[in-house]
Each structure stands twice: as C-alpha cells, then as structure tokens.
C-alpha atoms as a PDB file:
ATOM      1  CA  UNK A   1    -134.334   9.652  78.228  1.00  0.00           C
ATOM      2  CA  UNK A   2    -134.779  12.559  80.185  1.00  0.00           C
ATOM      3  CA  UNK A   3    -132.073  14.208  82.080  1.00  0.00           C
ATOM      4  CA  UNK A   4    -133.416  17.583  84.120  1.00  0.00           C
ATOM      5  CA  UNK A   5    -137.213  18.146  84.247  1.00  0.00           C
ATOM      6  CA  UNK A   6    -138.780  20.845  83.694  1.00  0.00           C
ATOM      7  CA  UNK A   7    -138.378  22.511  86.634  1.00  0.00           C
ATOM      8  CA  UNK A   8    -134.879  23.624  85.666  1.00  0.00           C
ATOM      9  CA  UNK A   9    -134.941  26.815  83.622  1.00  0.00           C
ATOM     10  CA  UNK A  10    -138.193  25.333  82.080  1.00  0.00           C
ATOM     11  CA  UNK A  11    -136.119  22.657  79.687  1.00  0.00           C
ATOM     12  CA  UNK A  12    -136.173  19.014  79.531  1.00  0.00           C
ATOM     13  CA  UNK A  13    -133.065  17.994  77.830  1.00  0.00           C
ATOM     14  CA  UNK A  14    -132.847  14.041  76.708  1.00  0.00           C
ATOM     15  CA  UNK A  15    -129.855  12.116  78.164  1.00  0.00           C
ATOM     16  CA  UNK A  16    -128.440  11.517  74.354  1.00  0.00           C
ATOM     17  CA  UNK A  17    -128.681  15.153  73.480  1.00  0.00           C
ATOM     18  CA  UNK A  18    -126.745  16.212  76.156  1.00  0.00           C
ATOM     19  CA  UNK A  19    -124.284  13.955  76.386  1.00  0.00           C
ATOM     20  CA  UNK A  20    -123.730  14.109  72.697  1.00  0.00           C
ATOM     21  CA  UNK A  21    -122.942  17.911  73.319  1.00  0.00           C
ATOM     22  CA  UNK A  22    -119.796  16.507  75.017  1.00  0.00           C
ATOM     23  CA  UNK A  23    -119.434  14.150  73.093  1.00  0.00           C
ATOM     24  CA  UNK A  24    -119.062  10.933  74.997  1.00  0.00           C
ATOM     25  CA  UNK A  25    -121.545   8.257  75.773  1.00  0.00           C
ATOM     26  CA  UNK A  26    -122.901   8.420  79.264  1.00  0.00           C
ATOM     27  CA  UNK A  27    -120.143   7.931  82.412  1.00  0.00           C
ATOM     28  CA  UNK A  28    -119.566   4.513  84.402  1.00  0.00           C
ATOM     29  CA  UNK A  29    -121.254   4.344  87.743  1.00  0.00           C
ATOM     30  CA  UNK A  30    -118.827   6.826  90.111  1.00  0.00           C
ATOM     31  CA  UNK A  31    -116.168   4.530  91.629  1.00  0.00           C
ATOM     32  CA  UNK A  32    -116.259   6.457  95.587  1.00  0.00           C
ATOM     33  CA  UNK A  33    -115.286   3.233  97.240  1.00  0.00           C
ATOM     34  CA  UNK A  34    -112.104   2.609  94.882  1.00  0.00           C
ATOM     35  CA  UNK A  35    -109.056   4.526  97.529  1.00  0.00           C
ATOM     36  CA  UNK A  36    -107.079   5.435  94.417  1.00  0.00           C
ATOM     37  CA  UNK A  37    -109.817   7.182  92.449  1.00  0.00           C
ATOM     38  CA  UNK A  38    -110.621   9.087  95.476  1.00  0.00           C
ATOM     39  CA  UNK A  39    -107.330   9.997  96.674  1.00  0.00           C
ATOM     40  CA  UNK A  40    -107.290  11.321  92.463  1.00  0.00           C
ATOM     41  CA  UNK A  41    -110.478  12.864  92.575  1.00  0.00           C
ATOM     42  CA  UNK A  42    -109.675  14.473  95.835  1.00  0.00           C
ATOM     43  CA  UNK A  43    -106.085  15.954  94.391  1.00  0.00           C
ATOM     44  CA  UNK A  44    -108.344  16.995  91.194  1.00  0.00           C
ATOM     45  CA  UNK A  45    -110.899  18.750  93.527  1.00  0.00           C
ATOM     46  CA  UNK A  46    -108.390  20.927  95.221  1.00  0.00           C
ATOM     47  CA  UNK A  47    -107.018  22.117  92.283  1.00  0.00           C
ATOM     48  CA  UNK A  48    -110.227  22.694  89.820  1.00  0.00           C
ATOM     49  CA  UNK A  49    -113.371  22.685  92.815  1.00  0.00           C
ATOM     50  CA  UNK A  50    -112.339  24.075  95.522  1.00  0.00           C
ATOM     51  CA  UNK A  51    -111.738  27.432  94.761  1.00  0.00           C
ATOM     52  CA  UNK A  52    -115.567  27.889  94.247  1.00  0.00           C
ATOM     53  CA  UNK A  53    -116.953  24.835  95.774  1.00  0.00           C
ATOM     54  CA  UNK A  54    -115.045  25.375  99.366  1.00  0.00           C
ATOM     55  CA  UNK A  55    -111.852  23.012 100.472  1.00  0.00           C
ATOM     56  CA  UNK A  56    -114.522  20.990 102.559  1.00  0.00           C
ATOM     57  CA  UNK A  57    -117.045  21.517 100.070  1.00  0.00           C
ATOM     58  CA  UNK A  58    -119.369  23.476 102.064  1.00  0.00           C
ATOM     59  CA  UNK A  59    -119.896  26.210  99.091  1.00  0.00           C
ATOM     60  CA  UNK A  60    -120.532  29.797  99.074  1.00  0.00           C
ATOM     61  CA  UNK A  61    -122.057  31.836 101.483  1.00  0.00           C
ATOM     62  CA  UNK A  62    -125.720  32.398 100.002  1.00  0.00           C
ATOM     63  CA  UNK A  63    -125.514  29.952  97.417  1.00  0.00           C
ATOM     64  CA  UNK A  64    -129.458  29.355  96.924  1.00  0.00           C
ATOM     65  CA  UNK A  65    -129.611  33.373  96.570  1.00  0.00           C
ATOM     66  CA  UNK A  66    -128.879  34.917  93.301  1.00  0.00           C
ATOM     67  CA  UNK A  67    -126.230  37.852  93.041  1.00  0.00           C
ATOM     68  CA  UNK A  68    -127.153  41.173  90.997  1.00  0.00           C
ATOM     69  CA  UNK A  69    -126.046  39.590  88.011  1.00  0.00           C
ATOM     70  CA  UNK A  70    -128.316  36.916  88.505  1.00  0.00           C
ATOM     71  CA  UNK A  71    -125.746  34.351  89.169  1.00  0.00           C
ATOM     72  CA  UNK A  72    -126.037  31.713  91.893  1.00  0.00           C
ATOM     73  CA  UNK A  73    -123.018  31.544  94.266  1.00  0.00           C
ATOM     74  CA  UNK A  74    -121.117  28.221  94.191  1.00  0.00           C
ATOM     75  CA  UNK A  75    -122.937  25.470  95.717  1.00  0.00           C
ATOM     76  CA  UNK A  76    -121.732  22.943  98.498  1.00  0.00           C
ATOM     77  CA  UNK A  77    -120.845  19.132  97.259  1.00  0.00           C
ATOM     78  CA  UNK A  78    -121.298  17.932 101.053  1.00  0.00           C
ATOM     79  CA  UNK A  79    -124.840  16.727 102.050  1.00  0.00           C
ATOM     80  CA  UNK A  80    -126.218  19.807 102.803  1.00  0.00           C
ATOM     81  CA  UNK A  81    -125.992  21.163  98.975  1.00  0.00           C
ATOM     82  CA  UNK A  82    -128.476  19.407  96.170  1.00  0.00           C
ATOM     83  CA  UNK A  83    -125.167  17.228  94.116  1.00  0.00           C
ATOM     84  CA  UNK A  84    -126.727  14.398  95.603  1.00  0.00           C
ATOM     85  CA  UNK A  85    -130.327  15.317  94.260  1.00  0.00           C
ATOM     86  CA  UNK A  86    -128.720  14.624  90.604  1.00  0.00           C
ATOM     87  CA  UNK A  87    -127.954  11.277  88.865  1.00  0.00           C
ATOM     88  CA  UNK A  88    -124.399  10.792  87.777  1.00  0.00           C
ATOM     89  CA  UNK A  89    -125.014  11.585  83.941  1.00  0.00           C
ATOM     90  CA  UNK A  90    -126.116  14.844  84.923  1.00  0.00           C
ATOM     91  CA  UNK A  91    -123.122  15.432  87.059  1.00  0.00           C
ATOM     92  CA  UNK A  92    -120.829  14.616  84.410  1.00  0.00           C
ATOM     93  CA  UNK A  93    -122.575  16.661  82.158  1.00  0.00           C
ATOM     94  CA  UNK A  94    -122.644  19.630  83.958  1.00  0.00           C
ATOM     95  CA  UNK A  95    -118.392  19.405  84.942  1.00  0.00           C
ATOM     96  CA  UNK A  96    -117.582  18.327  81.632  1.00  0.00           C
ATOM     97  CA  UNK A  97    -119.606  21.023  79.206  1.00  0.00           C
ATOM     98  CA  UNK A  98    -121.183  23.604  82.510  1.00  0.00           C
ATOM     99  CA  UNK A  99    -124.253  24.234  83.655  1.00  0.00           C
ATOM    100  CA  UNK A 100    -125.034  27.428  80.863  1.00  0.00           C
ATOM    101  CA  UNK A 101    -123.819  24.776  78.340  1.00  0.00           C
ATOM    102  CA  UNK A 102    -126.121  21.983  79.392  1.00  0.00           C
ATOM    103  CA  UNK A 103    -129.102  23.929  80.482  1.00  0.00           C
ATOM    104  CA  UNK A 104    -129.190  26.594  77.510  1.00  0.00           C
ATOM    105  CA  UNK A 105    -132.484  28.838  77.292  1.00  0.00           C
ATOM    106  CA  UNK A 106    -130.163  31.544  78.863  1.00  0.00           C
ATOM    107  CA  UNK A 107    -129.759  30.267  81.946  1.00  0.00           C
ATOM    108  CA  UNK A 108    -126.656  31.982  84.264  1.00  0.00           C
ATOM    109  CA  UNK A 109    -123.697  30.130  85.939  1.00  0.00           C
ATOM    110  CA  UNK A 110    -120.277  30.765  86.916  1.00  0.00           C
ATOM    111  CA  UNK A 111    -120.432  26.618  85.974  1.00  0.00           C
ATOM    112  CA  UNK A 112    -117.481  26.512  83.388  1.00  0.00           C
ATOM    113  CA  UNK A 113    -117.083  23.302  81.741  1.00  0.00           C
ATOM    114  CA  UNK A 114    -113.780  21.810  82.553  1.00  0.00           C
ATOM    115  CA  UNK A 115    -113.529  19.095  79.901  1.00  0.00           C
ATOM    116  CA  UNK A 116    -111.056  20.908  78.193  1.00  0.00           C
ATOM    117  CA  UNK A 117    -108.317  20.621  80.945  1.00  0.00           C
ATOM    118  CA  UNK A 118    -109.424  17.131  82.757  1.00  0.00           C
ATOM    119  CA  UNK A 119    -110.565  13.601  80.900  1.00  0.00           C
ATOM    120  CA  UNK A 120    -113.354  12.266  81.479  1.00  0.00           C
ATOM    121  CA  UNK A 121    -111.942   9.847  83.738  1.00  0.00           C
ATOM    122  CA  UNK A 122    -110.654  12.805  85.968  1.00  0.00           C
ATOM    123  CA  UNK A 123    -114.229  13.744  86.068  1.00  0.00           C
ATOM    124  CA  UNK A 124    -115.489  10.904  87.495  1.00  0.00           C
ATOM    125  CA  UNK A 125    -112.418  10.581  90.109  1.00  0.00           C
ATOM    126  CA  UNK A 126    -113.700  14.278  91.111  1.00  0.00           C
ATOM    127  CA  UNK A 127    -117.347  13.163  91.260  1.00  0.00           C
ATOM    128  CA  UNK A 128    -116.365   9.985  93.538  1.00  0.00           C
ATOM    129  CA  UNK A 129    -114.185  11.455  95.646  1.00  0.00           C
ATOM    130  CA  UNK A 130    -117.287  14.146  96.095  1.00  0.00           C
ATOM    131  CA  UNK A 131    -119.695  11.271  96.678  1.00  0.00           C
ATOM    132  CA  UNK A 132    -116.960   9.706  99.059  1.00  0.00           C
ATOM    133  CA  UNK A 133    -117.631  12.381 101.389  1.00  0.00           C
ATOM    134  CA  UNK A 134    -121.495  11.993 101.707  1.00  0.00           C
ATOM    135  CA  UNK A 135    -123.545  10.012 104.583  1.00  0.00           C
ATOM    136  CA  UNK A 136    -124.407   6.363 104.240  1.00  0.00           C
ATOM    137  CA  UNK A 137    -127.922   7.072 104.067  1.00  0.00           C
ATOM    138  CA  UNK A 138    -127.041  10.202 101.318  1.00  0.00           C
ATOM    139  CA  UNK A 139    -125.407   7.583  99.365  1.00  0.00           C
ATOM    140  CA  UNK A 140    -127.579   5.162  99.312  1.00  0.00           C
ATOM    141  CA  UNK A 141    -130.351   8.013  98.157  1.00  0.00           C
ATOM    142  CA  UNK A 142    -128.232   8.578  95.563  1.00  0.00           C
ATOM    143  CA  UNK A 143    -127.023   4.999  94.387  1.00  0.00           C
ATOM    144  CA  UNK A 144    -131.656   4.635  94.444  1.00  0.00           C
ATOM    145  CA  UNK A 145    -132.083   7.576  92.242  1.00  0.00           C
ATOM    146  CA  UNK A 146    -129.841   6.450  90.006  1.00  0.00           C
ATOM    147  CA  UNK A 147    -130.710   2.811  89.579  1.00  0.00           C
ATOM    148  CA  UNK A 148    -134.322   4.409  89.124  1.00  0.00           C
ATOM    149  CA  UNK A 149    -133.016   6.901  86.742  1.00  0.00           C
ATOM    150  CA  UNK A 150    -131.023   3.902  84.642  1.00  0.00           C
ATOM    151  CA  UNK A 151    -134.603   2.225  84.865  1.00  0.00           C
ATOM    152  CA  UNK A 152    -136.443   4.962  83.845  1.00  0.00           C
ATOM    153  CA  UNK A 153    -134.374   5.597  80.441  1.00  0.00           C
END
C-alpha cells in the first residue's frame, strides 16, 4: 500500500509503515458534511492551523519557494494549495506525526506533528472542516482519489 510516490523526497513509504509510526490504524473517511465536526474542526484550526496555514487558509506568501534554510513556507488548505492532491491517510499522517516525521530521508518542514496535543478524532474534525471549505468539483476530486486510492491498496 503505497502512500507518497516517489516523487516526494525520492521515498515511497507503505500506508502500514506510516501509519504504524503513529500508531493508529488508518483514519475514517473525513466527516466535512457533519455541522458539528466542522464547527470542531474549525475551532481546532484557529487555534493549531492558522497561525501558519492563514485564518482563511490561504497560506504563506511564497509557499512553493523554499526559504534559505531550505524550508517551504506554510501552504494554503483552500483550493488553490495541493491538500486536496493528497488522500486522507496521508493527511492524517502528516498532522498527526509531520511531514519530516513521515517523509524521513532528511527532508525539511516547519510540519510539527500535533498528535501530542489533539486526538485523532480532533484531527479529522480539522481535516473536515478544511475539506468543508473546498469547491464541489475540488471535493468530488478528492472523494475520486481517494476511493481510487482505497482501491488501489
């Protein structure tokens, strides 16, 4: 089962593997038409995301441009970013343990894993009420990608 090709930092990682990192079996679907767990994932956001990710989650400035460190500014979780480019496992993944965590091979983000102050059910709130936000059309791309990528593995 693999979850990131090689085209990220030149690793394919399996589903089990990384998920085992965190230590919990792969997430639910993301419940973004459930009110409740997007008004929670939306309180969640504010406090945790948005202080990177932008209040109306448009990112950072530059964020497909590395900084001298060789860090990527924050990304934007609103249609014009790539959030929606990912299946949910690798979404969860990458909140729960970060993206230096999950990707390994020295790769550099800012990404820190937040599983140690939210559940993983506050993960997935934060990940619908993201997905809550996107077009029709970017959801359905994403609900596709994800029934392929469930098909796939």
């Amino acid at each position: 089962m693999k979850l990131f090709g090689p085209a990220l930092a030149g690793t394919v990682l399996v589903a089990g593997l990384a998920l085992a990192v965190s230590g919990q079996e792969a997430p639910d679907r993301l419940a973004y038409r459930d009110q409740a767990v997007v008004a929670h994932g939306a309180e969640l956001y504010g406090a945790y995301c948005a202080a990177c990710h932008g209040a109306d989650l448009s990112g950072e400035p530059g964020w497909r441009t590395r900084d001298a460190r060789g860090y990527l500014p924050a990304p934007p979780h609103d249609e014009t970013g790539h959030t929606w480019h990912h299946p949910d496992e690798q979404l969860f993944a990458i909140v729960k343990i970060g993206t230096e965590a999950l990707v390994g091979g020295g790769y550099k983000s800012n990404m820190a894993g937040f599983g140690d102050v939210m559940s993983d059910e506050d993960i997935r709130a934060v990940l619908a009420y993201i997905k809550s936000t996107w077009p029709r059309t970017i959801v359905q791309r994403h609900d596709e990608m994800n029934a392929a990528f469930d098909k796939a593995n």
